[in-house]
C-alpha atoms as a PDB file:
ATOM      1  CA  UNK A   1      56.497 123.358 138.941  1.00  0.00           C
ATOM      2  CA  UNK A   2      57.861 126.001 136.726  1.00  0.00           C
ATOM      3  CA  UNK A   3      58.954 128.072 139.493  1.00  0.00           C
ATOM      4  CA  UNK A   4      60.595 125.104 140.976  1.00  0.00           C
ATOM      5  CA  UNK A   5      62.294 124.077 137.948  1.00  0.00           C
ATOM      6  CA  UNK A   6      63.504 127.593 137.525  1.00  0.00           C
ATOM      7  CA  UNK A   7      64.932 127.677 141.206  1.00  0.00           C
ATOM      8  CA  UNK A   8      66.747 124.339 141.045  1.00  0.00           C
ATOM      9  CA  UNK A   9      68.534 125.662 137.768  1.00  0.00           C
ATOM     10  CA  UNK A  10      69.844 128.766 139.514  1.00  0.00           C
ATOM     11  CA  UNK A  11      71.210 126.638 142.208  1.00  0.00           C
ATOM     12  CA  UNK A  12      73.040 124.602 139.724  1.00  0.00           C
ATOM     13  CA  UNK A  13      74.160 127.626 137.706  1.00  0.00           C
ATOM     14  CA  UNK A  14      76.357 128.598 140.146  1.00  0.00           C
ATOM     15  CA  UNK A  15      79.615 129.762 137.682  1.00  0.00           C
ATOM     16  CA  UNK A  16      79.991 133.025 136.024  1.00  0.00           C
ATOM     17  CA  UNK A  17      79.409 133.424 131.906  1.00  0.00           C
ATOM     18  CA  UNK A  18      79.960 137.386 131.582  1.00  0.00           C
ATOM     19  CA  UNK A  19      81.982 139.892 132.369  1.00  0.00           C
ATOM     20  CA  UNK A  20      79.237 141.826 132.463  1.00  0.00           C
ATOM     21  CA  UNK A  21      78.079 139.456 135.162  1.00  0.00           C
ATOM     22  CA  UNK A  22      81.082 139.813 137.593  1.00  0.00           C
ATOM     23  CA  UNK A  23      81.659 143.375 136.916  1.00  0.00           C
ATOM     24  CA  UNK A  24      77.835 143.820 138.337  1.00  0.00           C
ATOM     25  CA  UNK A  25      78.331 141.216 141.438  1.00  0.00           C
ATOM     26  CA  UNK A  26      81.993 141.944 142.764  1.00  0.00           C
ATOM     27  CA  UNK A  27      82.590 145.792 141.383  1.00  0.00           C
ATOM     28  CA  UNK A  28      85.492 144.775 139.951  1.00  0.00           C
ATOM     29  CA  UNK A  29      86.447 145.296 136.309  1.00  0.00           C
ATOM     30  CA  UNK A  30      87.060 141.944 133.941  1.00  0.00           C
ATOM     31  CA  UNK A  31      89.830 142.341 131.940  1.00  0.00           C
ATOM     32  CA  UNK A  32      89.587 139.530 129.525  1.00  0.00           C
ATOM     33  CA  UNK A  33      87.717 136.500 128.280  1.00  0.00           C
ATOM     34  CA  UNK A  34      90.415 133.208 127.947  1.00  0.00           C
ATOM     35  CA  UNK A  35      88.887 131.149 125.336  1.00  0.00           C
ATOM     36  CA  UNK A  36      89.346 127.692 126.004  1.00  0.00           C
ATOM     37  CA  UNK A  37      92.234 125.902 124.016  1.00  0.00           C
ATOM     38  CA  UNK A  38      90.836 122.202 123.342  1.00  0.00           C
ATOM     39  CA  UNK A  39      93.161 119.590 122.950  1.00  0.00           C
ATOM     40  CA  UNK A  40      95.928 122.071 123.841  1.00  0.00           C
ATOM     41  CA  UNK A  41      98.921 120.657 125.295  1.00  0.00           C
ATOM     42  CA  UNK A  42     100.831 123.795 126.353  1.00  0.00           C
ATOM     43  CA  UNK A  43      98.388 126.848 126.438  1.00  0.00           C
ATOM     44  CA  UNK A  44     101.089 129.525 126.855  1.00  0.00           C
ATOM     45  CA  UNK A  45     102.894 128.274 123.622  1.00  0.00           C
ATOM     46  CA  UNK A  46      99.658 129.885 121.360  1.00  0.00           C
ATOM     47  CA  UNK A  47     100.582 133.359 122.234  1.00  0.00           C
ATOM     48  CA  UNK A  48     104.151 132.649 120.294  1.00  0.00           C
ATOM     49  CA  UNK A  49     102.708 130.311 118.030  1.00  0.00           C
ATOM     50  CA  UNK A  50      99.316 131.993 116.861  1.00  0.00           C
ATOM     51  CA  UNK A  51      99.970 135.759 117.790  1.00  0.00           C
ATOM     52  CA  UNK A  52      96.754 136.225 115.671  1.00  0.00           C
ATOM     53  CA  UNK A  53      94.413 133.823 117.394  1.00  0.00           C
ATOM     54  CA  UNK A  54      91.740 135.121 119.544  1.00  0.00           C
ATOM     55  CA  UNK A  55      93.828 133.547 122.695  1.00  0.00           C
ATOM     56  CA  UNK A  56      96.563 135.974 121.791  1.00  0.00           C
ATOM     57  CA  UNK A  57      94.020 138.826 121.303  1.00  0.00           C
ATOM     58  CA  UNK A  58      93.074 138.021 125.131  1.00  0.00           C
ATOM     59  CA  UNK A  59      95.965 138.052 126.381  1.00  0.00           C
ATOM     60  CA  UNK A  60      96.679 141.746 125.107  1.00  0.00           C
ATOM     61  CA  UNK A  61      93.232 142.939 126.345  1.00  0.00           C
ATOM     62  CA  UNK A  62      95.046 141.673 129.636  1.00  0.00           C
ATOM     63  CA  UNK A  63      98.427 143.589 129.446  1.00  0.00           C
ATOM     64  CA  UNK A  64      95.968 146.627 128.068  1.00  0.00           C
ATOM     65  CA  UNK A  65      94.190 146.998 131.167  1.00  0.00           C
ATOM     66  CA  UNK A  66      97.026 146.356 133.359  1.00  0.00           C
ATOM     67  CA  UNK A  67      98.757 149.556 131.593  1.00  0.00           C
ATOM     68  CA  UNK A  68      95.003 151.729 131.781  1.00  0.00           C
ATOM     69  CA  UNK A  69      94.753 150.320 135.132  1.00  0.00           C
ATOM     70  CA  UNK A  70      97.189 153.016 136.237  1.00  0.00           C
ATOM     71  CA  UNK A  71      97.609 155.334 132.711  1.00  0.00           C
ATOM     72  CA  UNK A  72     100.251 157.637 135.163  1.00  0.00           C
ATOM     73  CA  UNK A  73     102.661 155.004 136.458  1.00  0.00           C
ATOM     74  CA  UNK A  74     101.935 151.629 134.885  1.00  0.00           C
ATOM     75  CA  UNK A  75     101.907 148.558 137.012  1.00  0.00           C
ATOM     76  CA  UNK A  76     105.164 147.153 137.492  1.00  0.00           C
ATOM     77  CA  UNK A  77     105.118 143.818 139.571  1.00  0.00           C
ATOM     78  CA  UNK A  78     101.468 142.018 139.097  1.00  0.00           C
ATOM     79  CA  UNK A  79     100.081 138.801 140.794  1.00  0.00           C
ATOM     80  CA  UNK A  80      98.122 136.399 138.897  1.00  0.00           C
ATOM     81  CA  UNK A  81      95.985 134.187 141.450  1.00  0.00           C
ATOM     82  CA  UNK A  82      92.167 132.397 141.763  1.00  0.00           C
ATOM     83  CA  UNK A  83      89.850 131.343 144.263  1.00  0.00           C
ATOM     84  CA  UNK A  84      91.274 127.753 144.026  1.00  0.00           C
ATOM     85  CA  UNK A  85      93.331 125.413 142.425  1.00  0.00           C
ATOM     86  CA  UNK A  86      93.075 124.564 138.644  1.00  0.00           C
ATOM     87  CA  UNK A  87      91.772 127.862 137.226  1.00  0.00           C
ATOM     88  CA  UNK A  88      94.677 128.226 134.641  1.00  0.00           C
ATOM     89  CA  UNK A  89      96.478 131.356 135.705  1.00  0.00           C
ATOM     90  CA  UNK A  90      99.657 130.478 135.339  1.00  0.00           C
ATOM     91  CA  UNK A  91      99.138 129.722 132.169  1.00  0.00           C
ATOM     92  CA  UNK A  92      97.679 133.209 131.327  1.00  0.00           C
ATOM     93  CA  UNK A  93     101.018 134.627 133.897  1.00  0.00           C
ATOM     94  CA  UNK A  94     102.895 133.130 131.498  1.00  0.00           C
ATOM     95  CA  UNK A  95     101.276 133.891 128.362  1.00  0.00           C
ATOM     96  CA  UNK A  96     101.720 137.052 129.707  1.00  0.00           C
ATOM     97  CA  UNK A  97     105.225 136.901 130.365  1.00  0.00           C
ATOM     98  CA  UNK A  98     105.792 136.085 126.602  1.00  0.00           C
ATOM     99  CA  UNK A  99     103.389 138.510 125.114  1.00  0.00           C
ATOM    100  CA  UNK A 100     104.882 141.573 126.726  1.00  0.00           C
ATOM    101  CA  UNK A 101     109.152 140.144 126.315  1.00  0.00           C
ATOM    102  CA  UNK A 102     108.349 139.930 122.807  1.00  0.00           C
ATOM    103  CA  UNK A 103     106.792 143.372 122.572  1.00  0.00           C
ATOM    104  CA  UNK A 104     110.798 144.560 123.918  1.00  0.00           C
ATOM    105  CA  UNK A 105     109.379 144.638 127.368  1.00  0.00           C
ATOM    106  CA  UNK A 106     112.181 142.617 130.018  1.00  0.00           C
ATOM    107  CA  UNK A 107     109.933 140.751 131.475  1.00  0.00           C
ATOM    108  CA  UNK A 108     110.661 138.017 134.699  1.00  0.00           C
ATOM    109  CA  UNK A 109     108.308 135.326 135.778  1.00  0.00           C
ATOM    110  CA  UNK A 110     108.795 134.590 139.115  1.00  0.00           C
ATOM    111  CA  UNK A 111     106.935 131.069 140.843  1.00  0.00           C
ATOM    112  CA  UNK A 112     105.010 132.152 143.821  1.00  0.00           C
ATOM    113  CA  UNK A 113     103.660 129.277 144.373  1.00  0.00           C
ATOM    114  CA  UNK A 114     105.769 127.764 147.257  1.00  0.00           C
ATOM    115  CA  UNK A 115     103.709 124.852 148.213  1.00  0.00           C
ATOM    116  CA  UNK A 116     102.730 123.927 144.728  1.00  0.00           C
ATOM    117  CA  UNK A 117     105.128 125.049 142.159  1.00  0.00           C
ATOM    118  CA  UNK A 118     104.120 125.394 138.336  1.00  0.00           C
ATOM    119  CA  UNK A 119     105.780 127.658 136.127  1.00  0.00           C
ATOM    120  CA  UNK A 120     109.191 125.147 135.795  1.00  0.00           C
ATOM    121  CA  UNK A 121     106.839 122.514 134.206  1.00  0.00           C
ATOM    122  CA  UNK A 122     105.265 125.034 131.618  1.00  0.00           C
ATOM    123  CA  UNK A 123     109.206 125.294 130.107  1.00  0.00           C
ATOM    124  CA  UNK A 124     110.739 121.995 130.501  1.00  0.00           C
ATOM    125  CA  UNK A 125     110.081 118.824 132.077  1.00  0.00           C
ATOM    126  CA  UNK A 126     113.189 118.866 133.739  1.00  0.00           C
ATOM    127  CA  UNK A 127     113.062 120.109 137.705  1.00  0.00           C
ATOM    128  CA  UNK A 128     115.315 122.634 138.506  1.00  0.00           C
ATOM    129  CA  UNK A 129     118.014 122.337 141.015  1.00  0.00           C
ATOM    130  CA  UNK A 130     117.494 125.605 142.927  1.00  0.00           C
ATOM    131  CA  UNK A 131     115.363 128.327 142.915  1.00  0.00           C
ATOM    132  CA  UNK A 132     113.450 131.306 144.506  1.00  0.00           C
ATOM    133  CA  UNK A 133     113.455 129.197 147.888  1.00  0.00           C
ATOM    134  CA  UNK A 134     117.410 129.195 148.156  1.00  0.00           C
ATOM    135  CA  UNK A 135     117.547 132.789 146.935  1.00  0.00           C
ATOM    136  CA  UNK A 136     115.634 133.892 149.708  1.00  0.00           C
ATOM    137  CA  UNK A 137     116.985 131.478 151.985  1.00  0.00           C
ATOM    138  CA  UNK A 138     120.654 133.377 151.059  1.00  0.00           C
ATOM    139  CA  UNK A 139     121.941 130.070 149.682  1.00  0.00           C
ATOM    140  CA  UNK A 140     122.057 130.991 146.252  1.00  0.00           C
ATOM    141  CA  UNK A 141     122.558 134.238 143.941  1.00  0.00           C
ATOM    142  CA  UNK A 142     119.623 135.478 141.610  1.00  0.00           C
ATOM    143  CA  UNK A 143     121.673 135.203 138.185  1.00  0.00           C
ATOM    144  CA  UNK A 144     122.406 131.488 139.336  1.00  0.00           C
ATOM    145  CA  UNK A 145     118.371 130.025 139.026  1.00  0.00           C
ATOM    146  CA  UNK A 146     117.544 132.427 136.354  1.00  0.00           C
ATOM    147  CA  UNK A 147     116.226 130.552 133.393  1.00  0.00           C
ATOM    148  CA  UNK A 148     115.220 131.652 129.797  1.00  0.00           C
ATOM    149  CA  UNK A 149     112.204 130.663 128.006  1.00  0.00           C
ATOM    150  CA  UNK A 150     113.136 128.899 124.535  1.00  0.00           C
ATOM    151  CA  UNK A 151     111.080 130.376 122.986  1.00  0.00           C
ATOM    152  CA  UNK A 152     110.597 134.041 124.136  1.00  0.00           C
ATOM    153  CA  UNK A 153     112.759 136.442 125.393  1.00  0.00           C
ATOM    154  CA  UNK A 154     111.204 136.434 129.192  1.00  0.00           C
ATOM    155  CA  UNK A 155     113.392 134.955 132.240  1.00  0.00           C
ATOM    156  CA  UNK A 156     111.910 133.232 134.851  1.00  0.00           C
ATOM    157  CA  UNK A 157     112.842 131.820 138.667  1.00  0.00           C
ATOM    158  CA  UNK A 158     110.896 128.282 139.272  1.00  0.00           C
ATOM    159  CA  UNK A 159     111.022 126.503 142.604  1.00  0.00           C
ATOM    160  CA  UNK A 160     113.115 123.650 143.098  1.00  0.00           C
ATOM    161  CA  UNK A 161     111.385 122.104 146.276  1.00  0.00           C
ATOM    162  CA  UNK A 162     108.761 123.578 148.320  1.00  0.00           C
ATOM    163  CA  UNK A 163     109.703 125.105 151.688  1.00  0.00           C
ATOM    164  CA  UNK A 164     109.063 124.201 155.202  1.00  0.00           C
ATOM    165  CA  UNK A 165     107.462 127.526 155.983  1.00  0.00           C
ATOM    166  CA  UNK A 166     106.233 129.091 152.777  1.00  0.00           C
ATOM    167  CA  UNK A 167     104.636 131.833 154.522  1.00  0.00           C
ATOM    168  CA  UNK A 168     107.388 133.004 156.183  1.00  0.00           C
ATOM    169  CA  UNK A 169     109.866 133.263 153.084  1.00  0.00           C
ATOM    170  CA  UNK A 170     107.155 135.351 151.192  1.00  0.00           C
ATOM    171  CA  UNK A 171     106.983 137.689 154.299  1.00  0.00           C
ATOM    172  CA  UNK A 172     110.180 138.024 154.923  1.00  0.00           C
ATOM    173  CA  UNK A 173     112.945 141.345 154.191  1.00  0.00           C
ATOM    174  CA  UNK A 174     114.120 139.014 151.876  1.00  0.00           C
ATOM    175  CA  UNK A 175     111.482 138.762 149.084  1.00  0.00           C
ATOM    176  CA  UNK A 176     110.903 142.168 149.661  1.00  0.00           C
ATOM    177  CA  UNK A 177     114.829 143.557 148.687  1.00  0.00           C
ATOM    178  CA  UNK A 178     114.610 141.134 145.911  1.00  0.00           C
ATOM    179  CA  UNK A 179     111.179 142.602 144.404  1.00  0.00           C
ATOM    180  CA  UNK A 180     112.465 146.080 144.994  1.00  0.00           C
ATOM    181  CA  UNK A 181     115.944 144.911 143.486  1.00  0.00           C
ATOM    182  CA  UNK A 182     113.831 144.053 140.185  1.00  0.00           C
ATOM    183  CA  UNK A 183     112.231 147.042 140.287  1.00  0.00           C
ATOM    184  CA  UNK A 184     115.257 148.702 138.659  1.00  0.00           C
ATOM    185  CA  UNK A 185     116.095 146.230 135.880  1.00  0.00           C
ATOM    186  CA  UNK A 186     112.600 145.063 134.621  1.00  0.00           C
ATOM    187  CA  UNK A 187     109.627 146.592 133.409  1.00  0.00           C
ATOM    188  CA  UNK A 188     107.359 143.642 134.199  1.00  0.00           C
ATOM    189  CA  UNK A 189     107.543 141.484 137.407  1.00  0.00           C
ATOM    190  CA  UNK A 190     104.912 138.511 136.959  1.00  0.00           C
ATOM    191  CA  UNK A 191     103.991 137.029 140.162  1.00  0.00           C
ATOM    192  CA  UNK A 192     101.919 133.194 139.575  1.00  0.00           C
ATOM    193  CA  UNK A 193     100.865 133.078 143.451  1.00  0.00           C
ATOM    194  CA  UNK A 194      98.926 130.640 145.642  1.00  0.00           C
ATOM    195  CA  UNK A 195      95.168 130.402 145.633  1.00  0.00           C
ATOM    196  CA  UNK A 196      93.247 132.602 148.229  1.00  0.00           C
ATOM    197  CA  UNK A 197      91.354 130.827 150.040  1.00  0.00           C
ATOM    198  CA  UNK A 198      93.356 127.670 151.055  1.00  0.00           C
ATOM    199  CA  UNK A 199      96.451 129.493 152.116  1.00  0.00           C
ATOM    200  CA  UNK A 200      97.373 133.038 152.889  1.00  0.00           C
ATOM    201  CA  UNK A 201     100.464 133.097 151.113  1.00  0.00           C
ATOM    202  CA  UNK A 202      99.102 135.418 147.951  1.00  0.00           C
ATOM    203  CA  UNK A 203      97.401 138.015 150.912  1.00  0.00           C
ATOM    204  CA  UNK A 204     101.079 138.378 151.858  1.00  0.00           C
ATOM    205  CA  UNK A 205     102.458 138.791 148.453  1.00  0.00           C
ATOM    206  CA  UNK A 206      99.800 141.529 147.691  1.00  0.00           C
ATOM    207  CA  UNK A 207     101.279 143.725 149.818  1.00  0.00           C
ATOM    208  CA  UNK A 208     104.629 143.781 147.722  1.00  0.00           C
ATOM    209  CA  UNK A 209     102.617 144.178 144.268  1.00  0.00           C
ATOM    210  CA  UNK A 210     101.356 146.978 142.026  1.00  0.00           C
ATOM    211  CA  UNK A 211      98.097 144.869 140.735  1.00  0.00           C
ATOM    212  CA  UNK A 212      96.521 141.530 141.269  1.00  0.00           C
ATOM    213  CA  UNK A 213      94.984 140.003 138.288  1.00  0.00           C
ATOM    214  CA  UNK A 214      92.345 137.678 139.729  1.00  0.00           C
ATOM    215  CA  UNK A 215      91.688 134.287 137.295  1.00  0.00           C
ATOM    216  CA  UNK A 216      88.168 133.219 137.475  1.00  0.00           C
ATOM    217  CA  UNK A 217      87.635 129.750 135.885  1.00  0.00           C
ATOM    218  CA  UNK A 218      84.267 130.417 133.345  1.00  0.00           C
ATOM    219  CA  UNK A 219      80.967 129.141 134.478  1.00  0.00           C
ATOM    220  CA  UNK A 220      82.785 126.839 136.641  1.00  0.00           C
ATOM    221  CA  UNK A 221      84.483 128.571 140.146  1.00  0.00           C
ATOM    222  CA  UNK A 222      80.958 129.087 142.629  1.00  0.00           C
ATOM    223  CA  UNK A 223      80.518 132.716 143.238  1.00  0.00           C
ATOM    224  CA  UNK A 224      80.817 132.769 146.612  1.00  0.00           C
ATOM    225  CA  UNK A 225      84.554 131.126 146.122  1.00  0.00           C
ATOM    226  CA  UNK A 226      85.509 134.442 143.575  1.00  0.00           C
ATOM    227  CA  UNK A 227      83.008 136.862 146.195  1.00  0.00           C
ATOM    228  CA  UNK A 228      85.040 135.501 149.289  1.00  0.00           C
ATOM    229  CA  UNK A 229      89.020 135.307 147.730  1.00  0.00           C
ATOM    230  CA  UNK A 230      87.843 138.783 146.149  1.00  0.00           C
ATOM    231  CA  UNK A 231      87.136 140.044 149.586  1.00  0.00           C
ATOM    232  CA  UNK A 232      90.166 138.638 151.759  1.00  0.00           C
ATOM    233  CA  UNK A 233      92.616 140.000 148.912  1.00  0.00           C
ATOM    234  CA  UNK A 234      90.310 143.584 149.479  1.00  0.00           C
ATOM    235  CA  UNK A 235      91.299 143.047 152.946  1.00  0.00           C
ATOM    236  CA  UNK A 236      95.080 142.969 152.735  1.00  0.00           C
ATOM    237  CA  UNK A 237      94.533 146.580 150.984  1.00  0.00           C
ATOM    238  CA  UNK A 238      95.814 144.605 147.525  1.00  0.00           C
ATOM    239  CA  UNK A 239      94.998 146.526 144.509  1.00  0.00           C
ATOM    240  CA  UNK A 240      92.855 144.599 142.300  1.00  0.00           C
ATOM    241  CA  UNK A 241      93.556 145.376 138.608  1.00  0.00           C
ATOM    242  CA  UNK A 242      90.720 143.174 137.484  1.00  0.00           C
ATOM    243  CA  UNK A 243      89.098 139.531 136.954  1.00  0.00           C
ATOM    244  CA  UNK A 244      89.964 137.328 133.620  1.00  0.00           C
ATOM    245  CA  UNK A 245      86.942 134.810 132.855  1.00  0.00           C
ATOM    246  CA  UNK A 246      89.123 132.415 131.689  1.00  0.00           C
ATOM    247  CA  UNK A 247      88.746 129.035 129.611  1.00  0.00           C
ATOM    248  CA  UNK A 248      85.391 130.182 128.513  1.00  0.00           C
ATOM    249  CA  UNK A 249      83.101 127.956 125.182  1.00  0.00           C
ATOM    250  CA  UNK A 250      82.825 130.831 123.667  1.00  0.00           C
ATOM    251  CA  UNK A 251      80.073 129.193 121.242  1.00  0.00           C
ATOM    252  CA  UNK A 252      78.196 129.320 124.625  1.00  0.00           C
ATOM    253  CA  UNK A 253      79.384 132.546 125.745  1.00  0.00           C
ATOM    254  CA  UNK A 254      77.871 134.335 122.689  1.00  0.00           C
ATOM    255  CA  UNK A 255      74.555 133.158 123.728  1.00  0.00           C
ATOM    256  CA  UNK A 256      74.905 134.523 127.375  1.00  0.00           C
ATOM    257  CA  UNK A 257      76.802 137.305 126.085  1.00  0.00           C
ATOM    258  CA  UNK A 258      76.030 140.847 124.084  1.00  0.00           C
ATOM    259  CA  UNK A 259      74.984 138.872 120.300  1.00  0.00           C
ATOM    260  CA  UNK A 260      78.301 139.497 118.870  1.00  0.00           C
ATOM    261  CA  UNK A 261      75.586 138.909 115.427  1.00  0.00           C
ATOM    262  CA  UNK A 262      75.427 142.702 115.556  1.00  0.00           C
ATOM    263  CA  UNK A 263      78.988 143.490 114.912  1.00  0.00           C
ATOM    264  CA  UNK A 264      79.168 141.699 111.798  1.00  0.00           C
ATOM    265  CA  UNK A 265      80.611 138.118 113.669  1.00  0.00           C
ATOM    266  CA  UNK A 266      76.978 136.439 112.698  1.00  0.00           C
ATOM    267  CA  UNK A 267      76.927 132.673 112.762  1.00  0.00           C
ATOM    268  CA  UNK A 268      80.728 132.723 112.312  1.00  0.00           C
ATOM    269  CA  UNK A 269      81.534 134.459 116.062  1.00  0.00           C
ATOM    270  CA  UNK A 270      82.737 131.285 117.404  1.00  0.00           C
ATOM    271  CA  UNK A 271      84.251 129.567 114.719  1.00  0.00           C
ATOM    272  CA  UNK A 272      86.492 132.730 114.399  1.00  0.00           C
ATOM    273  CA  UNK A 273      87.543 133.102 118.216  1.00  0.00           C
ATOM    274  CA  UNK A 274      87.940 129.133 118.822  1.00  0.00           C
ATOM    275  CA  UNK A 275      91.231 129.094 116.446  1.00  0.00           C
END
């Protein structure tokens, strides 16, 4: 019965809890652990408004291995994508975004997302009335759909309306002269793709990037999901910067964890890294 017992509760723990844990299954480094924002509204806004909280501190220990990822010649343009929907990277693309604008980095956020656009949303309720699709499509100039965050320095392009052939447009000569165009004015690119493994879309845009940063939802996304998305992106010969365990209980993840007791955290570990 134990034995049983023991078997049905691996088949139901099916997420990841470590680092540690996916570093040891995928061979891929983890990058960061997201602590999960209760109640929060608008995620990205904590970086700006708590640059002390341990979200902020996350969000570094993201832009820090991005830059050790390649010590030489630092990552320029980087894709954040998942497994599947709902995972919360562009949230941590645009947390991103703002952390490295307001360290003097120019920094520009583009939506990647052509069938389900995001980033607009995370700056203003108000939908834009063009975008990356009629940039591409030759119908509109860059400088005319670039927007500024209110309340960082980093631009961004949003999507006004999905395209007909999404594929395509991400593919095309197009996208490409426009990444290599902002290549010579900005020292970040930030990419918030597609999910793997319902579309191909984000296989195509790994081929234009320096890094993917691959957003695994904690203890939640099945391995096999972040195992097969891991391997179709290893496929398109992206490079794979890392994983970020993201919106992780951290009172939890102590106990799975290393017994962050022994570094002087005690008792108050995740008290101190849930504000």
């Amino acid at each position: 019965m134990g034995m049983l017992l023991a078997l049905m509760m691996e088949r139901l723990d099916n997420g990841f809890k470590t680092g540690v844990e996916i570093e040891r299954t995928l061979q891929v480094p983890n990058l960061a652990v997201v602590p999960m924002l209760k109640g929060a509204k608008h995620v990205a806004d904590r970086v700006v408004q708590k640059p002390l909280s341990a979200f902020s501190e996350s969000i570094r220990s993201i832009h820090a291995g991005l830059q050790l990822s390649n010590v030489d010649r630092p990552p320029k343009v980087v894709v954040f994508t998942s497994s599947v929907p709902n995972e919360g990277k562009t949230s941590l693309a645009v947390s991103l975004g703002r952390l490295a604008s307001k360290g003097g980095s120019r920094v520009i956020l583009i939506d990647g997302d052509l069938r389900h656009p995001s980033v607009g949303a995370q700056f203003s309720p108000r939908k834009s009335e063009a975008g990356l699709v009629e940039v591409l499509a030759g119908k509109r100039d860059l400088a005319s759909v670039l927007h500024r965050d209110p309340i960082s320095p980093l631009e961004f392009v949003p999507i006004a309306s999905p395209p007909a052939n999404p594929a395509d447009l991400l593919a095309s000569l197009a996208m490409k002269n426009l990444i290599e165009v902002l290549r010579q004015h900005y020292d970040l690119i930030i990419i918030d793709a597609a999910p793997v493994l319902p579309v191909s879309d984000t296989r195509l845009l790994g081929r234009l990037a320096d890094k993917i940063v691959y957003v695994v939802r904690w203890d939640s996304t099945p391995r096999e999901a972040v195992s097969s998305g891991i391997k179709l992106m290893r496929e398109s010969n992206a490079d794979i910067a890392g994983t970020v365990l993201n919106q992780a209980d951290l009172r939890r993840h102590a106990i799975y964890g290393y017994g962050y007791a022994s570094y002087g955290y005690g008792n108050n570990y995740a008290k101190y890294y849930s504000e």
